[in-house]
Protein backbone atom coordinates (compact mmCIF):
# COMPACT_ATOMS: atom_id res chain seq x y z
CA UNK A 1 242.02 6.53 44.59
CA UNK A 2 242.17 5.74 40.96
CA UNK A 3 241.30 8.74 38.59
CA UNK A 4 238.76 7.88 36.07
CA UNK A 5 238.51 9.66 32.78
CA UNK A 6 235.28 9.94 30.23
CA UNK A 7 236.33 11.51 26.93
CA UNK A 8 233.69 12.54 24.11
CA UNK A 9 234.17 14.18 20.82
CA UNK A 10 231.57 15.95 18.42
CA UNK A 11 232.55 17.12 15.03
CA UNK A 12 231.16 20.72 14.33
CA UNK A 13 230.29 22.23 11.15
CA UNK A 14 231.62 25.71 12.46
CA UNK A 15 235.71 26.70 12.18
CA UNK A 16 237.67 26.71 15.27
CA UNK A 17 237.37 30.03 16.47
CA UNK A 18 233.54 29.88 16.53
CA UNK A 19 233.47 26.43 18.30
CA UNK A 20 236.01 28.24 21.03
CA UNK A 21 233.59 30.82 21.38
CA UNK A 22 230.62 28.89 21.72
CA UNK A 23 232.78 26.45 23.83
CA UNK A 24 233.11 29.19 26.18
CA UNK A 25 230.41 31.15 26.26
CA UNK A 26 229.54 29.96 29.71
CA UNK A 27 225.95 31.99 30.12
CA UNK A 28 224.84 30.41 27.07
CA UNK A 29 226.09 26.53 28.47
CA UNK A 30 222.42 26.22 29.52
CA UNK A 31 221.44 26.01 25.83
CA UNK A 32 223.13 22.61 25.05
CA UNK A 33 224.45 21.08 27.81
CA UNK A 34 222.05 19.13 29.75
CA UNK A 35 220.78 20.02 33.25
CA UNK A 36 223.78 22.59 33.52
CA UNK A 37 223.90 26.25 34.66
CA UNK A 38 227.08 27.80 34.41
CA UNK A 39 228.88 31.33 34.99
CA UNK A 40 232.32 32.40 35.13
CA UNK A 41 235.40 34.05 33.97
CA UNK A 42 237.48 34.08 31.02
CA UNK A 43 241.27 33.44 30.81
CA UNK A 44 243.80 31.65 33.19
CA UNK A 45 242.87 31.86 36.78
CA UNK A 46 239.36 32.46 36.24
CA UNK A 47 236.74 30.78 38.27
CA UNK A 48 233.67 29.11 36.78
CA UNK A 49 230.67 27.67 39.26
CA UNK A 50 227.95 25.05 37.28
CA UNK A 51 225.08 23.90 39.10
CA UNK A 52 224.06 20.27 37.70
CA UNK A 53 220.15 19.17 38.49
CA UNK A 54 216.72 19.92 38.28
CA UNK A 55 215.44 22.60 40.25
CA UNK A 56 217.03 23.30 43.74
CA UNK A 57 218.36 19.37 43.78
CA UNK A 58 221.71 18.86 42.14
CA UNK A 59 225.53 20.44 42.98
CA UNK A 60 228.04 23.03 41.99
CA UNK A 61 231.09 22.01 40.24
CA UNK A 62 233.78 25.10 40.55
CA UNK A 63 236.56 25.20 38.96
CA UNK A 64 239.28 27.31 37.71
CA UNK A 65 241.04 28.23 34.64
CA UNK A 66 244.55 26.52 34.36
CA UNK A 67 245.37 26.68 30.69
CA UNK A 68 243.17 29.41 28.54
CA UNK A 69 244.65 29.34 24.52
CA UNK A 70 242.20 30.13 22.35
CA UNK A 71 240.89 28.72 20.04
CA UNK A 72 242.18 25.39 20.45
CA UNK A 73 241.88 24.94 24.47
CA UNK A 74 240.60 25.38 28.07
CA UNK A 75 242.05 23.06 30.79
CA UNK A 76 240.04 23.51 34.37
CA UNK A 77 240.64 22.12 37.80
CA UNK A 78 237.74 21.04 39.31
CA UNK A 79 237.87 22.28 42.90
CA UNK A 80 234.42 21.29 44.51
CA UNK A 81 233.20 18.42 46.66
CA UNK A 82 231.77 16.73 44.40
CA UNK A 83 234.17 16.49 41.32
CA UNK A 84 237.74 16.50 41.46
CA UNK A 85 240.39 16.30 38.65
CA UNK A 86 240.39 18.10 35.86
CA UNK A 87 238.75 18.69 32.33
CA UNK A 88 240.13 19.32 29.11
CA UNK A 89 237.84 20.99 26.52
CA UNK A 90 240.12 20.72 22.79
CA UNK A 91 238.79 22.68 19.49
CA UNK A 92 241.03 20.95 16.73
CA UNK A 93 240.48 21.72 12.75
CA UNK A 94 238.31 19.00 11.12
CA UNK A 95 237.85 18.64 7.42
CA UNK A 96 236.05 22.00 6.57
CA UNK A 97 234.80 22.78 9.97
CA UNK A 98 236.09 21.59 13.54
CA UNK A 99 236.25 18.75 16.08
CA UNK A 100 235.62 18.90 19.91
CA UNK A 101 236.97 16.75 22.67
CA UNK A 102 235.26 17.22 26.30
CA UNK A 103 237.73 15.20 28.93
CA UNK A 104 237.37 14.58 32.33
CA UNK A 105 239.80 13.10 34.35
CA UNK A 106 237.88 12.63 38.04
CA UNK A 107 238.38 11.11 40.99
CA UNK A 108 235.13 9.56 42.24
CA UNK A 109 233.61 11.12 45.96
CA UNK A 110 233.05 8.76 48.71
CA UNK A 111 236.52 6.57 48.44
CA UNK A 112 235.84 2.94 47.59
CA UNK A 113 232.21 3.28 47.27
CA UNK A 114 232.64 5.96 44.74
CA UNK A 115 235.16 3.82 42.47
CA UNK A 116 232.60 1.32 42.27
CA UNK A 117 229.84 3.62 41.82
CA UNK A 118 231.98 5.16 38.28
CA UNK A 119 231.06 2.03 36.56
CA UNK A 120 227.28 2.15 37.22
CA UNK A 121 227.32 5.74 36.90
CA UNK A 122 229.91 6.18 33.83
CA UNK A 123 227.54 5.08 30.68
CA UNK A 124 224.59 7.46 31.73
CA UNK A 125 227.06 10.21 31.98
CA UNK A 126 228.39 9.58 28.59
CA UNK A 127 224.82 9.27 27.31
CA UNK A 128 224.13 12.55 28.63
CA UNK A 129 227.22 14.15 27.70
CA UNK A 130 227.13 12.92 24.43
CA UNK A 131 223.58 14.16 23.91
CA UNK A 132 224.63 17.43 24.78
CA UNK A 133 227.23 17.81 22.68
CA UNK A 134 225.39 16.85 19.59
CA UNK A 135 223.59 19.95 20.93
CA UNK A 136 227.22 21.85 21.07
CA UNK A 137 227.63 20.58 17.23
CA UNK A 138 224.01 22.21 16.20
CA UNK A 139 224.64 25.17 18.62
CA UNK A 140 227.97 26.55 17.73
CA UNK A 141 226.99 25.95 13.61
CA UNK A 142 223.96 28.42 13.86
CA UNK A 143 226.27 31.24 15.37
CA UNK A 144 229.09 30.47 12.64
């Protein structure tokens, strides 16, 4: 299986360390990212568990902490069934406030069916992601 990788970027009126800190602040994910409930540890090693859906109908994605260096990144394995692969989350200086990159590098559940499935399912998760980090961008301003 071929890994497929969706990467995003938001610039963020806010300096680095306050985008890493909003980045991470995984109780407060809720707030900006869509349909996402996360909790979780801090630093390399630590385990994080997000529930994706509405209600009771959606999945956990857990991963763990491979790379922690704040406040420029967090690299995660994703370790459940449903995503695999990893994600990169990058804070890098931007003009007069910051710029952040959300990778994923998945492989897609269910073998061939899933690799097909990626291209019917990639542009609404881009939408979605990208609407929720233009919530990151007015999110992590208002706690600079």
């Amino acid at each position: 299986m071929t890994a497929r990788t969706l990467q995003l970027t938001v610039d963020v009126p806010a300096d680095p360390g306050t985008v890493f800190e909003a980045m991470t602040d995984w109780a407060a994910q809720h707030e900006w990212m869509l349909g996402t409930r996360v909790h979780g540890g801090r630093g390399v090693g630590a385990e994080i568990a997000a529930f994706t859906g509405i209600g009771p109908l959606g999945f956990w994605d857990t991963m763990t902490i491979t790379r922690w260096d704040p406040p420029r990144v967090v690299e995660v394995l994703h370790t459940g069934r449903v995503v695999r692969g990893t994600g990169v989350f990058r804070v890098e200086p931007a003009g007069s406030g910051s710029r952040f990159v959300w990778q994923e590098v998945v492989e897609p559940p269910l073998g061939a069916v899933g690799a097909v499935g990626w291209y019917a399912v990639r542009p609404v998760l881009a939408a979605a992601v990208g609407w929720s980090l233009r919530r990151f961008a007015r999110f992590a301003a208002c706690r600079s």
